[in-house]
N, C-alpha and C. Protein backbone atom coordinates (compact mmCIF):
# COMPACT_ATOMS: atom_id res chain seq x y z
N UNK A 1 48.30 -47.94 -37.73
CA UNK A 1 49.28 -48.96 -37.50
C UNK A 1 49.26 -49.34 -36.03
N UNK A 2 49.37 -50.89 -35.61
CA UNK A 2 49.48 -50.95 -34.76
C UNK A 2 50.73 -51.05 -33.51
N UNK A 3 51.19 -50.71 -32.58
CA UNK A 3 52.15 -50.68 -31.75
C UNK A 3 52.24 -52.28 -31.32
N UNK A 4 52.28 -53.25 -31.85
CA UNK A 4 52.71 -54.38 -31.00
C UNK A 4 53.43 -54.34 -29.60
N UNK A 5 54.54 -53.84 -29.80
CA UNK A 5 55.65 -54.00 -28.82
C UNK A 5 54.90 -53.63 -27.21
N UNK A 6 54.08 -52.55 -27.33
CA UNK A 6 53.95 -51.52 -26.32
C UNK A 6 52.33 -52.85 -25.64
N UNK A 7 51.83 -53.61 -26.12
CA UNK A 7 51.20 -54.34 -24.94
C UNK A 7 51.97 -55.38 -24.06
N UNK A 8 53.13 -56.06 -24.77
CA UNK A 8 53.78 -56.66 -24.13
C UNK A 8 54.64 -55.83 -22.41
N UNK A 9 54.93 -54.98 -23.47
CA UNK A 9 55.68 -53.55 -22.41
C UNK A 9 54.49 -53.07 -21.66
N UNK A 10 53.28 -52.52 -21.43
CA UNK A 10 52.71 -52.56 -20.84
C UNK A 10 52.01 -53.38 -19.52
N UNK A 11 51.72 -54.92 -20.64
CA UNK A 11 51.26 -56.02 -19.43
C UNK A 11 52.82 -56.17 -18.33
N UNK A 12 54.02 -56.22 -18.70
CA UNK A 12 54.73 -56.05 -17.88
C UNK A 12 54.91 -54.95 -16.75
N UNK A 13 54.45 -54.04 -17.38
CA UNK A 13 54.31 -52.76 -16.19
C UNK A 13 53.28 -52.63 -15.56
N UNK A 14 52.38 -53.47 -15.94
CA UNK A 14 51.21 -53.46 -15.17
C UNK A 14 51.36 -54.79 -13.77
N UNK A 15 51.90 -55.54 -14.71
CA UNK A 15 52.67 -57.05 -13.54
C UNK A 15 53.56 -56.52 -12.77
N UNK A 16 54.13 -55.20 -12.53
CA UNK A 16 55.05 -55.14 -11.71
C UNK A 16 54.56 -53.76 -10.66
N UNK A 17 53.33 -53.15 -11.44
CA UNK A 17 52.42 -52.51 -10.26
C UNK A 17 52.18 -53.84 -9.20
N UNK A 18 51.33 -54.99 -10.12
CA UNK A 18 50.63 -55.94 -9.14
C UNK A 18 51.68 -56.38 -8.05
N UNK A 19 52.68 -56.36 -8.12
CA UNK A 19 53.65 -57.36 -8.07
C UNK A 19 53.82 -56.21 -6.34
N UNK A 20 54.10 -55.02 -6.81
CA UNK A 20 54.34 -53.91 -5.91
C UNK A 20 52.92 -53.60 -4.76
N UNK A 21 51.78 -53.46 -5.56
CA UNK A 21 50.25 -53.63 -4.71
C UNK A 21 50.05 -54.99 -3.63
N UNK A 22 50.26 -56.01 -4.52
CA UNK A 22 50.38 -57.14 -3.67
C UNK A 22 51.01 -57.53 -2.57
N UNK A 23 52.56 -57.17 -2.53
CA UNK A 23 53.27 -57.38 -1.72
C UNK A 23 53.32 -56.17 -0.35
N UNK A 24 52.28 -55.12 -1.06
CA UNK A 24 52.58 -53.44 -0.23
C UNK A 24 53.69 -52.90 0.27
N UNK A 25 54.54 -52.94 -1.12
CA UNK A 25 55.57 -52.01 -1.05
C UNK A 25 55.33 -50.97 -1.25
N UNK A 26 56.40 -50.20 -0.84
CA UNK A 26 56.15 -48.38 -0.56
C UNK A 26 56.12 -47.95 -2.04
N UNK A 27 55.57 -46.99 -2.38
CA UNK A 27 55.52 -46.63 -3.90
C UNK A 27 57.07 -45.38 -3.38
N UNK A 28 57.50 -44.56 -4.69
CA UNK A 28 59.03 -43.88 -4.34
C UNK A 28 58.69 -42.68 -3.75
N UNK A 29 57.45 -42.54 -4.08
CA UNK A 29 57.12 -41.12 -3.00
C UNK A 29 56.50 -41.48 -1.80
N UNK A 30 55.98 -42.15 -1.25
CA UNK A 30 55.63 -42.82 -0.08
C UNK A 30 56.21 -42.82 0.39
N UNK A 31 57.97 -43.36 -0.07
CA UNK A 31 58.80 -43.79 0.80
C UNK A 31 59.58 -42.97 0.88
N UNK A 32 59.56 -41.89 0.01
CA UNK A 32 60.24 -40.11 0.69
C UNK A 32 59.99 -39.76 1.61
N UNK A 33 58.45 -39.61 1.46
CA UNK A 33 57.37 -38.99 2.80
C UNK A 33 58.26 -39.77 3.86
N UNK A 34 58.02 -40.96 3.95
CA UNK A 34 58.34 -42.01 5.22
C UNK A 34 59.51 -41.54 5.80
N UNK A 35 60.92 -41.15 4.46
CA UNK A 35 62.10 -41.55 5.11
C UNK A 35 62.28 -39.53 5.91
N UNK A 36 60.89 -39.08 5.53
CA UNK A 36 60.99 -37.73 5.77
C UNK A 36 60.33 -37.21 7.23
N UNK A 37 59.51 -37.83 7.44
CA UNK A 37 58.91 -38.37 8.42
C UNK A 37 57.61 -37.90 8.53
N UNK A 38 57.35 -37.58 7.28
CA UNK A 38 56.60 -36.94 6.71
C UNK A 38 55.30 -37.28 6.44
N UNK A 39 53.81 -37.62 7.59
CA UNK A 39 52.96 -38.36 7.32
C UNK A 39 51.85 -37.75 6.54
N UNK A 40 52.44 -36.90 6.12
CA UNK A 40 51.41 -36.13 4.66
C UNK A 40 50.01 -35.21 5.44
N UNK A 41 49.47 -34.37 5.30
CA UNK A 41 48.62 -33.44 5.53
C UNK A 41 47.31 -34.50 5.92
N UNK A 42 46.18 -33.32 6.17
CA UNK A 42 44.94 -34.36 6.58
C UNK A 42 43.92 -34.80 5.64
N UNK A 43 43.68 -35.70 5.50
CA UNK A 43 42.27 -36.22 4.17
C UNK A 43 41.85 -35.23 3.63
N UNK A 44 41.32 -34.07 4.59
CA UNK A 44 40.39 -32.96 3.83
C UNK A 44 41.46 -31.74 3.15
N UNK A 45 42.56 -32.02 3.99
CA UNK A 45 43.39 -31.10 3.04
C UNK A 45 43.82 -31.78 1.60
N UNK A 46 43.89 -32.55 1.91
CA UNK A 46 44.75 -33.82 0.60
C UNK A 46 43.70 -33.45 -0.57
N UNK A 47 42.21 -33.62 -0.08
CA UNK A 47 41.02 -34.01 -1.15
C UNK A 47 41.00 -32.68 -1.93
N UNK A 48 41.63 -31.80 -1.30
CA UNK A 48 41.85 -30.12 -2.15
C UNK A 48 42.53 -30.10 -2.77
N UNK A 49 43.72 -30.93 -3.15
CA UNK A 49 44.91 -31.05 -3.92
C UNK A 49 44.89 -31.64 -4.99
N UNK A 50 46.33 -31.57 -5.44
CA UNK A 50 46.26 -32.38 -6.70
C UNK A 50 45.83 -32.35 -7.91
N UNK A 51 45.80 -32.98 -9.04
CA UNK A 51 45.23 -33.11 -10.05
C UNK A 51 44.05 -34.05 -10.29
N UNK A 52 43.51 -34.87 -8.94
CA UNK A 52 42.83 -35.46 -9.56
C UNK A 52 41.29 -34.48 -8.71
N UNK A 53 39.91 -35.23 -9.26
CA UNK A 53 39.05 -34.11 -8.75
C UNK A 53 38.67 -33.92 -7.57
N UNK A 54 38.39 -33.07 -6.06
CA UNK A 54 38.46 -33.40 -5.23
C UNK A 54 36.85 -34.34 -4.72
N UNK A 55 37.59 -35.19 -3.84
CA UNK A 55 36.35 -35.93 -2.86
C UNK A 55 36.25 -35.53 -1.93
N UNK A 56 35.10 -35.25 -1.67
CA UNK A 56 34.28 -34.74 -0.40
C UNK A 56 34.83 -36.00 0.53
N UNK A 57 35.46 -35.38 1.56
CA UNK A 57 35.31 -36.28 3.16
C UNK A 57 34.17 -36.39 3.80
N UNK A 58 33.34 -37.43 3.99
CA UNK A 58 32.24 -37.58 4.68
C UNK A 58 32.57 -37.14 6.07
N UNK A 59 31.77 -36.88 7.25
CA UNK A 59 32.06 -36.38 8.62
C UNK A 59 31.87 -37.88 9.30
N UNK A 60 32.85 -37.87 9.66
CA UNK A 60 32.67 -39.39 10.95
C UNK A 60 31.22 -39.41 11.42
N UNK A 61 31.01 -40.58 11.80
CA UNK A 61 30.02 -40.65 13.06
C UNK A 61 29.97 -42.01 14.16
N UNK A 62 29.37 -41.25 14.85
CA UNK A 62 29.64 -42.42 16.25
C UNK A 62 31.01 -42.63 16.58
N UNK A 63 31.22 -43.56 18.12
CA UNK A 63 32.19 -43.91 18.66
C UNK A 63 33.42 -44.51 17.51
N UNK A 64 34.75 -44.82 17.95
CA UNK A 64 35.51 -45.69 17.03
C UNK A 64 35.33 -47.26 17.57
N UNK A 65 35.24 -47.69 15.87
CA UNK A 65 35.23 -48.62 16.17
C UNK A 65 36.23 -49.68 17.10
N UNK A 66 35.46 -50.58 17.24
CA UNK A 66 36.80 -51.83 18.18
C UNK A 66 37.46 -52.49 16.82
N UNK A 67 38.88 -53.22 17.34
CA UNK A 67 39.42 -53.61 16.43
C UNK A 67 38.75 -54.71 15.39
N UNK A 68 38.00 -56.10 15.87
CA UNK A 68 37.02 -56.25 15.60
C UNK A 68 35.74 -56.06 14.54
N UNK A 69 35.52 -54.94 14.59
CA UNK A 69 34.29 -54.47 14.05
C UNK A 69 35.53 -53.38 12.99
N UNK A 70 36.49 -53.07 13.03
CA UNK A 70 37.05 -52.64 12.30
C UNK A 70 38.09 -53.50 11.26
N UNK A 71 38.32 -54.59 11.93
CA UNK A 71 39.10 -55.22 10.99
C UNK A 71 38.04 -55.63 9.74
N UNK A 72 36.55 -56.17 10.15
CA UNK A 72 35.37 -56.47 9.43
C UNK A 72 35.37 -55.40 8.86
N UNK A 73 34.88 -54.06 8.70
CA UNK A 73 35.21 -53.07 7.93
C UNK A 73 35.92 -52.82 6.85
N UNK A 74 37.27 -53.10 7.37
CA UNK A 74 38.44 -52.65 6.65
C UNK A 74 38.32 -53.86 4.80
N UNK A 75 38.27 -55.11 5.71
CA UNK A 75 38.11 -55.99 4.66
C UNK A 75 37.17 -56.25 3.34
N UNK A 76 35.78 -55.38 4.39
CA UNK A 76 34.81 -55.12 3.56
C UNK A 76 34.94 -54.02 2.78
N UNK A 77 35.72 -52.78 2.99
CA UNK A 77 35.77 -51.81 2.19
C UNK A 77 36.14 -51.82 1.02
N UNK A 78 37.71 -52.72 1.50
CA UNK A 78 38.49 -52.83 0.23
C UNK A 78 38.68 -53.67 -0.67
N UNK A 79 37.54 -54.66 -0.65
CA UNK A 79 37.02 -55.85 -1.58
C UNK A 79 37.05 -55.28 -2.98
N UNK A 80 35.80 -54.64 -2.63
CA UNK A 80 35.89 -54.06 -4.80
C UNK A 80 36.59 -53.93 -5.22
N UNK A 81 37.73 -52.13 -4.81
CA UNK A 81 38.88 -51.94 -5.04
C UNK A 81 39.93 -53.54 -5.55
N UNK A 82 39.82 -53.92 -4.96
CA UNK A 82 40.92 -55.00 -4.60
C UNK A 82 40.49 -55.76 -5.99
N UNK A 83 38.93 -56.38 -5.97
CA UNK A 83 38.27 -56.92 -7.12
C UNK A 83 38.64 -56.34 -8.65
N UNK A 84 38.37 -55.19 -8.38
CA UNK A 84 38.31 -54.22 -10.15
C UNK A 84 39.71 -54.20 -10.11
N UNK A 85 40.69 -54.22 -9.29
CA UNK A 85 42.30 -53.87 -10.03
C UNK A 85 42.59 -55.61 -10.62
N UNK A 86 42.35 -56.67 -9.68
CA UNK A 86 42.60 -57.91 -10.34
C UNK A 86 41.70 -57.99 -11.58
N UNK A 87 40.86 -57.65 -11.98
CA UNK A 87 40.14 -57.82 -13.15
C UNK A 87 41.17 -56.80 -14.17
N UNK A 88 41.31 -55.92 -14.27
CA UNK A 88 41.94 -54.74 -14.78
C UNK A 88 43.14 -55.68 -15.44
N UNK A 89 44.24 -56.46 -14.10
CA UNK A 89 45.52 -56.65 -14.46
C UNK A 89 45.06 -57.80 -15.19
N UNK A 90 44.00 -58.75 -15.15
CA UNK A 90 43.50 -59.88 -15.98
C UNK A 90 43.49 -59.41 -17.28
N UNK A 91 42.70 -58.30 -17.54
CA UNK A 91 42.51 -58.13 -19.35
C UNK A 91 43.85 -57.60 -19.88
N UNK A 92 44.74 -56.92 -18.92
CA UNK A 92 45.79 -56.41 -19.78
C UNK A 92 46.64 -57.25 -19.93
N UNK A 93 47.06 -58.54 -18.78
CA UNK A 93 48.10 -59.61 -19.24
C UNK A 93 47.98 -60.47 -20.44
N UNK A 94 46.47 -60.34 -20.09
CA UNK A 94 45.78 -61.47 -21.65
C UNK A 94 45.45 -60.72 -22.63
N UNK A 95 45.95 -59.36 -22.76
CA UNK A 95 46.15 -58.80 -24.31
C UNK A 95 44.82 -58.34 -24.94
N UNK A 96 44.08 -57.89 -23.58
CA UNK A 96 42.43 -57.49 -24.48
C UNK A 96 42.58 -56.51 -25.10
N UNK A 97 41.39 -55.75 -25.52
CA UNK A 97 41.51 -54.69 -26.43
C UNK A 97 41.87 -53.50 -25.50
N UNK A 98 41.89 -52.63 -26.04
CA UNK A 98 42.27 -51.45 -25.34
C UNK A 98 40.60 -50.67 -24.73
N UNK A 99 39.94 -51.02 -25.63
CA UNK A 99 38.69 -50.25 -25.04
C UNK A 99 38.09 -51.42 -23.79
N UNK A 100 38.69 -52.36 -23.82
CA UNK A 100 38.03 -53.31 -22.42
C UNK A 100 39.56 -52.82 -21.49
N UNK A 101 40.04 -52.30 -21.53
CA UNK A 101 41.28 -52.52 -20.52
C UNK A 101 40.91 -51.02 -20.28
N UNK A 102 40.33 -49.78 -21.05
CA UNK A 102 40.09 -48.47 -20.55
C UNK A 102 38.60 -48.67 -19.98
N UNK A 103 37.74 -49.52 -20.15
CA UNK A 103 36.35 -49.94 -19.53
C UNK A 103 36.88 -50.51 -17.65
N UNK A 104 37.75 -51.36 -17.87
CA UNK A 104 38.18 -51.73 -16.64
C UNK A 104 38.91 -50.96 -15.40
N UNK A 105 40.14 -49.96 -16.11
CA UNK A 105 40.32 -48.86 -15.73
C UNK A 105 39.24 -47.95 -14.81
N UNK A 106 37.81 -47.74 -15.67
CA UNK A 106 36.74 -47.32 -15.22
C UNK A 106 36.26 -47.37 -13.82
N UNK A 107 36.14 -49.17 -14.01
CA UNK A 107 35.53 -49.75 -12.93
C UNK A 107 36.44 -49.58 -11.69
N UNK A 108 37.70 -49.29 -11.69
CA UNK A 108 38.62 -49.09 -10.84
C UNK A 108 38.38 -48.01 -10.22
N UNK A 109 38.43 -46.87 -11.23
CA UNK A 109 38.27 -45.49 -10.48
C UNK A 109 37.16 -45.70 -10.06
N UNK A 110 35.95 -45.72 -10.03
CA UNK A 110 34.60 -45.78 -9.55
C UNK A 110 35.17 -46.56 -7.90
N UNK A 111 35.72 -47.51 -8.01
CA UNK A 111 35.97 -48.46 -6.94
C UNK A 111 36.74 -47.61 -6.04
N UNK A 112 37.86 -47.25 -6.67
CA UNK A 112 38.98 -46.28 -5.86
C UNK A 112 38.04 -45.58 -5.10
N UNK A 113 37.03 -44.47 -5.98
CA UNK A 113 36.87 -43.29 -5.07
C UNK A 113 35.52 -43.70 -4.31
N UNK A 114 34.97 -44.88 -4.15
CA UNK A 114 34.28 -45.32 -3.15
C UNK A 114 34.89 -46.30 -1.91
N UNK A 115 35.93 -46.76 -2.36
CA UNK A 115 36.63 -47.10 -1.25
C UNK A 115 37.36 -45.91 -0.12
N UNK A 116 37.81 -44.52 -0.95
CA UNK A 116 38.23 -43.65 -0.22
C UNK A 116 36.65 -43.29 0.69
N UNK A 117 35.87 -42.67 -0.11
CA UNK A 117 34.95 -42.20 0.85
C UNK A 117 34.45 -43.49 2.08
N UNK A 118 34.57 -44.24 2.12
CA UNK A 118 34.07 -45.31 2.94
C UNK A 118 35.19 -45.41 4.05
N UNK A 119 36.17 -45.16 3.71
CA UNK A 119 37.66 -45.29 4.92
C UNK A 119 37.56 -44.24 5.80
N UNK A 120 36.91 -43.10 4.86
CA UNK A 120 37.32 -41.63 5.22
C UNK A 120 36.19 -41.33 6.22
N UNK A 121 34.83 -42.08 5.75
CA UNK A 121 33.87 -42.05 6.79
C UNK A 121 33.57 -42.65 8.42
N UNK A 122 34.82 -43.86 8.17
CA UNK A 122 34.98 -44.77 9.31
C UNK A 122 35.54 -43.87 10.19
N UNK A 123 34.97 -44.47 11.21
CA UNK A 123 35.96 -43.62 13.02
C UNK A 123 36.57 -45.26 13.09
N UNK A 124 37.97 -45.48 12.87
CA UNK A 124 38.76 -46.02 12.85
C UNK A 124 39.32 -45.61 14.74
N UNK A 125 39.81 -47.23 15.21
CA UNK A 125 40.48 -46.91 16.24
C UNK A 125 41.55 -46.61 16.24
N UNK A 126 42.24 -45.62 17.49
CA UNK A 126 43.28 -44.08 16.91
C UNK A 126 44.51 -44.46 16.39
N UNK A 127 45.07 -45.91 16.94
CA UNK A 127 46.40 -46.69 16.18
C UNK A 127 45.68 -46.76 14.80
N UNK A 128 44.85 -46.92 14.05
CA UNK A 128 44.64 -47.52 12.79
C UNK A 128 44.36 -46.12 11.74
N UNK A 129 43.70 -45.05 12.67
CA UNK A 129 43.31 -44.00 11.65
C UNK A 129 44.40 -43.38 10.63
N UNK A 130 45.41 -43.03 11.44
CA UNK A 130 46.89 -42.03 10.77
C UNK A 130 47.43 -43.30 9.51
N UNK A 131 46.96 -44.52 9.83
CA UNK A 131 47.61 -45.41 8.36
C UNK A 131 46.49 -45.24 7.51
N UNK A 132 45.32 -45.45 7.56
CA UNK A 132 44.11 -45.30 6.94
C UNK A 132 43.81 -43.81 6.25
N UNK A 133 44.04 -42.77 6.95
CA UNK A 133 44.64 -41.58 6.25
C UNK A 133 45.85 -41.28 5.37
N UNK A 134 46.58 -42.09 5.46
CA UNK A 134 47.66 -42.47 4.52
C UNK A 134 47.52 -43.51 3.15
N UNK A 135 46.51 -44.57 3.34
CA UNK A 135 46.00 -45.04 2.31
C UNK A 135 45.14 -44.50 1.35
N UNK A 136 44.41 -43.63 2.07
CA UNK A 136 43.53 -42.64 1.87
C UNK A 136 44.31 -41.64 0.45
N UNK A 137 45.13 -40.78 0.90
CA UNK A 137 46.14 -40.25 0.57
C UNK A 137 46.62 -41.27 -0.97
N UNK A 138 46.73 -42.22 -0.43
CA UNK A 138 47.95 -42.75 -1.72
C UNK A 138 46.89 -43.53 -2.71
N UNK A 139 45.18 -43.76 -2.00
CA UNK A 139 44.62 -44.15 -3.08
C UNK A 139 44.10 -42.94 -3.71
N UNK A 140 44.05 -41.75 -3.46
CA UNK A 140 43.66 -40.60 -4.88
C UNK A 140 44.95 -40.19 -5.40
N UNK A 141 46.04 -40.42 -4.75
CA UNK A 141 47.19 -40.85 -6.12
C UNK A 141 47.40 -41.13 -7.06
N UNK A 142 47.21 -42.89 -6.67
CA UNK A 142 47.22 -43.68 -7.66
C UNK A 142 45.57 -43.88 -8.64
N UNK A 143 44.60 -42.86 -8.02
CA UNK A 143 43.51 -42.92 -8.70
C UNK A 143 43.09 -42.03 -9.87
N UNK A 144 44.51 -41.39 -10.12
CA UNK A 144 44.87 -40.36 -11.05
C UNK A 144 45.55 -40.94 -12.23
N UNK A 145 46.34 -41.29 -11.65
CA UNK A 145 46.99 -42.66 -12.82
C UNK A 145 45.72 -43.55 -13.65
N UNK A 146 44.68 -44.41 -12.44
CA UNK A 146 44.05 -45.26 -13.54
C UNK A 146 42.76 -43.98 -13.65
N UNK A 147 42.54 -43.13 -13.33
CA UNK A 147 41.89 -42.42 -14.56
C UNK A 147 42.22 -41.62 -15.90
N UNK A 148 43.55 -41.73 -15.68
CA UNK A 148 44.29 -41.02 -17.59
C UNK A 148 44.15 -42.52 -17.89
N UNK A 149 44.12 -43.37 -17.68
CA UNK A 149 43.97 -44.93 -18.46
C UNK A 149 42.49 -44.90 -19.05
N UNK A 150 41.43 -44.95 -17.97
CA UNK A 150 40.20 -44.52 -17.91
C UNK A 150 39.53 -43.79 -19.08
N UNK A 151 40.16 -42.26 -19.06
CA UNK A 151 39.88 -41.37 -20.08
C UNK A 151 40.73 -41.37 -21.55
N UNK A 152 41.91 -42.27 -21.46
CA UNK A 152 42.44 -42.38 -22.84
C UNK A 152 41.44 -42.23 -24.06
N UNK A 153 41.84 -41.78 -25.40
CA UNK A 153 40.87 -41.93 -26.63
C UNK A 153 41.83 -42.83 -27.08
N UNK A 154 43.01 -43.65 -26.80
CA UNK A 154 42.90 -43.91 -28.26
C UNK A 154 43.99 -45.48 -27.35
N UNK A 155 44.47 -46.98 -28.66
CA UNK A 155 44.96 -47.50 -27.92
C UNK A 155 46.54 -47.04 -27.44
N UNK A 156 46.90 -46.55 -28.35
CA UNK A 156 48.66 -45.71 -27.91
C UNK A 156 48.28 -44.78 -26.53
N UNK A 157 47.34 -44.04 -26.08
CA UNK A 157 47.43 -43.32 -25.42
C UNK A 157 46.67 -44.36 -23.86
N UNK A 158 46.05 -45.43 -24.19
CA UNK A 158 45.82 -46.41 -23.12
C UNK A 158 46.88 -46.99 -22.45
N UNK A 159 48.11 -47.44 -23.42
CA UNK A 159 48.87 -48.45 -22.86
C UNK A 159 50.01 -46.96 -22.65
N UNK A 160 50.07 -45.80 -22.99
CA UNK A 160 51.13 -44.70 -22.59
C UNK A 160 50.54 -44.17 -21.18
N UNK A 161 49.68 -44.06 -20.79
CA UNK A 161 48.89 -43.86 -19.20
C UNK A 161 49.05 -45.11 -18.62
N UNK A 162 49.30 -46.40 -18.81
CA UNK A 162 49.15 -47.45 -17.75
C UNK A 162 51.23 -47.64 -17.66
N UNK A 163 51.39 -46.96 -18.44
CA UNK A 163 53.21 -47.28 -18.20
C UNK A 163 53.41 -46.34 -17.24
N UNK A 164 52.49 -45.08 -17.25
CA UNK A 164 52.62 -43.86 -15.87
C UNK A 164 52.27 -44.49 -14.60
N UNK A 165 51.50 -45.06 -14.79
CA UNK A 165 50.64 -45.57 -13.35
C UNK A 165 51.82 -46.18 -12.17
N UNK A 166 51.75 -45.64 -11.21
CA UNK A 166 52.18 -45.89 -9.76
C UNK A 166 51.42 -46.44 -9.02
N UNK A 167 51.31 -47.68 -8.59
CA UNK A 167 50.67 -48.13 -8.17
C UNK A 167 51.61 -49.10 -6.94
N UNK A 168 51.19 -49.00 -5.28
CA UNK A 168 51.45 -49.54 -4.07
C UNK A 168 50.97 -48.50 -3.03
N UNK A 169 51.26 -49.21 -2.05
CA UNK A 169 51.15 -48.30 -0.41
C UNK A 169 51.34 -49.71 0.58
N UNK A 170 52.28 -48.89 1.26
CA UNK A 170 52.77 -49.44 2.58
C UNK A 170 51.54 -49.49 3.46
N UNK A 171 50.62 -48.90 3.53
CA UNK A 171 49.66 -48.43 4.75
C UNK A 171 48.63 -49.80 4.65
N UNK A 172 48.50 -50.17 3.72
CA UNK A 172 47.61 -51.92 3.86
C UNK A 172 48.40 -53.02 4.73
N UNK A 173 49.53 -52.99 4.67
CA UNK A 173 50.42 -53.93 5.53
C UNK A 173 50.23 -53.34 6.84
N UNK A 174 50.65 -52.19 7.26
CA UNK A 174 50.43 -51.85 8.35
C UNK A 174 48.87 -51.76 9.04
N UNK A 175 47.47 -51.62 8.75
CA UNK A 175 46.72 -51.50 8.99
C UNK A 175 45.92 -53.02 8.98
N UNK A 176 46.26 -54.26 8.21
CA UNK A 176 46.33 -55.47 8.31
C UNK A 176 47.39 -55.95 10.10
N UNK A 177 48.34 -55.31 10.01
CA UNK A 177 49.46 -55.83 11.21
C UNK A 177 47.95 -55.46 12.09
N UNK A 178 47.83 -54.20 12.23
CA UNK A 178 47.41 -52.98 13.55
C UNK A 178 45.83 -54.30 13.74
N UNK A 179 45.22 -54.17 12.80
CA UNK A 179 44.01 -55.07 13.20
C UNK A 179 44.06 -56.92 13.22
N UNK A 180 45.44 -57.32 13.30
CA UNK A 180 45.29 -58.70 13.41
C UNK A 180 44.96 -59.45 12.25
N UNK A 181 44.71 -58.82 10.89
CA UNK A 181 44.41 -59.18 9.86
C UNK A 181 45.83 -60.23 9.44
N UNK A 182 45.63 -61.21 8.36
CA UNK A 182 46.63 -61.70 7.86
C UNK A 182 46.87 -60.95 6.49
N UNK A 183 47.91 -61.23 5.80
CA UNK A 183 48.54 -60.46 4.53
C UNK A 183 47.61 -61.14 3.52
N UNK A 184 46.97 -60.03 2.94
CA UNK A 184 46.23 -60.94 1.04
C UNK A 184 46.81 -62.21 0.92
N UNK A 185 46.18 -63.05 0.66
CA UNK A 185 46.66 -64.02 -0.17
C UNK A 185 46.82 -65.23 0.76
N UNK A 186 47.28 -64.63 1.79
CA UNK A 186 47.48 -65.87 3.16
C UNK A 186 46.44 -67.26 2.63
N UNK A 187 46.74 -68.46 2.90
CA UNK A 187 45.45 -69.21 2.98
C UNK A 187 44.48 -68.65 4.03
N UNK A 188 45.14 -68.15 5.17
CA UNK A 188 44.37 -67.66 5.96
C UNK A 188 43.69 -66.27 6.15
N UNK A 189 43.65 -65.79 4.89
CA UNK A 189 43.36 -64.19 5.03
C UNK A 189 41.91 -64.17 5.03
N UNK A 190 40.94 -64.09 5.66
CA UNK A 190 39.85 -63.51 6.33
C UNK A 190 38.77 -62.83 4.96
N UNK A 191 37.62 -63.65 4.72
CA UNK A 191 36.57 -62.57 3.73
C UNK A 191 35.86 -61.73 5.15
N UNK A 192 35.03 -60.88 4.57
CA UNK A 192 34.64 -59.69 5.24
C UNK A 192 33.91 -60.47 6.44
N UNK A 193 33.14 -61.50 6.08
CA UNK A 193 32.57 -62.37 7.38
C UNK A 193 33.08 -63.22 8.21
N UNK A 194 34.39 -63.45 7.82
CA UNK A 194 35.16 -64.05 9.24
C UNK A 194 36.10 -63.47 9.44
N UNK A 195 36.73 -62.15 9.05
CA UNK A 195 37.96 -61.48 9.75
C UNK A 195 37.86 -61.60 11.38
């Protein structure tokens, strides 16, 4: 039998992740940490934690970058990521199947945990690193969430993992401010070759 009710209820909870990602509002534990003052442990401790599996921290190399050559970075990192979640929230508003919305899921996590290793590898300049370690942080979070979506078997248990999903971070707004970047969406927001 099928659950009707629960894609409608879903694409809504998935519109109000976007709604929360987009705008980079604090997710409710983010904004504990924050009101705690609490800027969370270091990448390599974080990548030991948790439930989801750990990622190796690559070791920096070379000088940090200039803001510049880091704002180009930053933009370039988080393209895919950014790409595979708008595709993701595309098939679930428009009611695809569940095995294309746990295929998409996929492509997310794959994205997630190559966007972490790529942040984690940057020598970020020293105002930008402690937010970038914090995004860091809140994307194997929320990369736990879209992998129970990911690994669902079945469609009840697809659209019951995407109603879990937490999805935001404050640390994109701030790391956009820190490098001069404009906010997503701006007419003026910058592709990776003209930030």
């Amino acid at each position: 039998m099928k659950i009707e009710w629960r894609k409608p209820l879903a694409a809504a909870a998935v519109a109000l992740a976007l709604c929360t990602a987009a705008t980079a509002c604090v997710g409710q534990r983010a904004a504990q940490d924050l009101a705690r003052g609490d800027h969370g442990e270091s990448a390599d401790v974080a990548a030991t934690r948790g439930d989801a599996e750990p990622i190796p921290t690559p070791a920096k190399t070379g000088p940090p970058l200039s803001r510049h050559e880091a704002a180009l970075a930053y933009v370039s990192i988080v393209e895919a990521r950014n790409d595979s979640m708008t595709k993701l929230y595309a098939v679930v508003e428009a009611g695809e199947d569940w095995r294309t919305i746990r295929l998409r899921a996929g492509n997310l996590v794959t994205d997630n945990n190559e966007e972490i290793e790529k942040l984690a590898a940057t020598n970020w300049p020293a105002d930008v690193a402690p937010d970038v370690e914090q995004l860091i942080r809140d994307d194997r979070r929320m990369g736990v969430g879209w992998a129970a979506v990911s690994d669902a078997k079945s469609e009840s248990a697809v659209f019951a993992a995407l109603e879990r999903v937490t999805e935001g971070s404050s640390a994109p707004a701030r790391i956009r401010r820190k490098l001069g970047l404009p906010e997503p969406g701006d007419d003026d927001s910058p592709s990776a070759e003209t930030a």
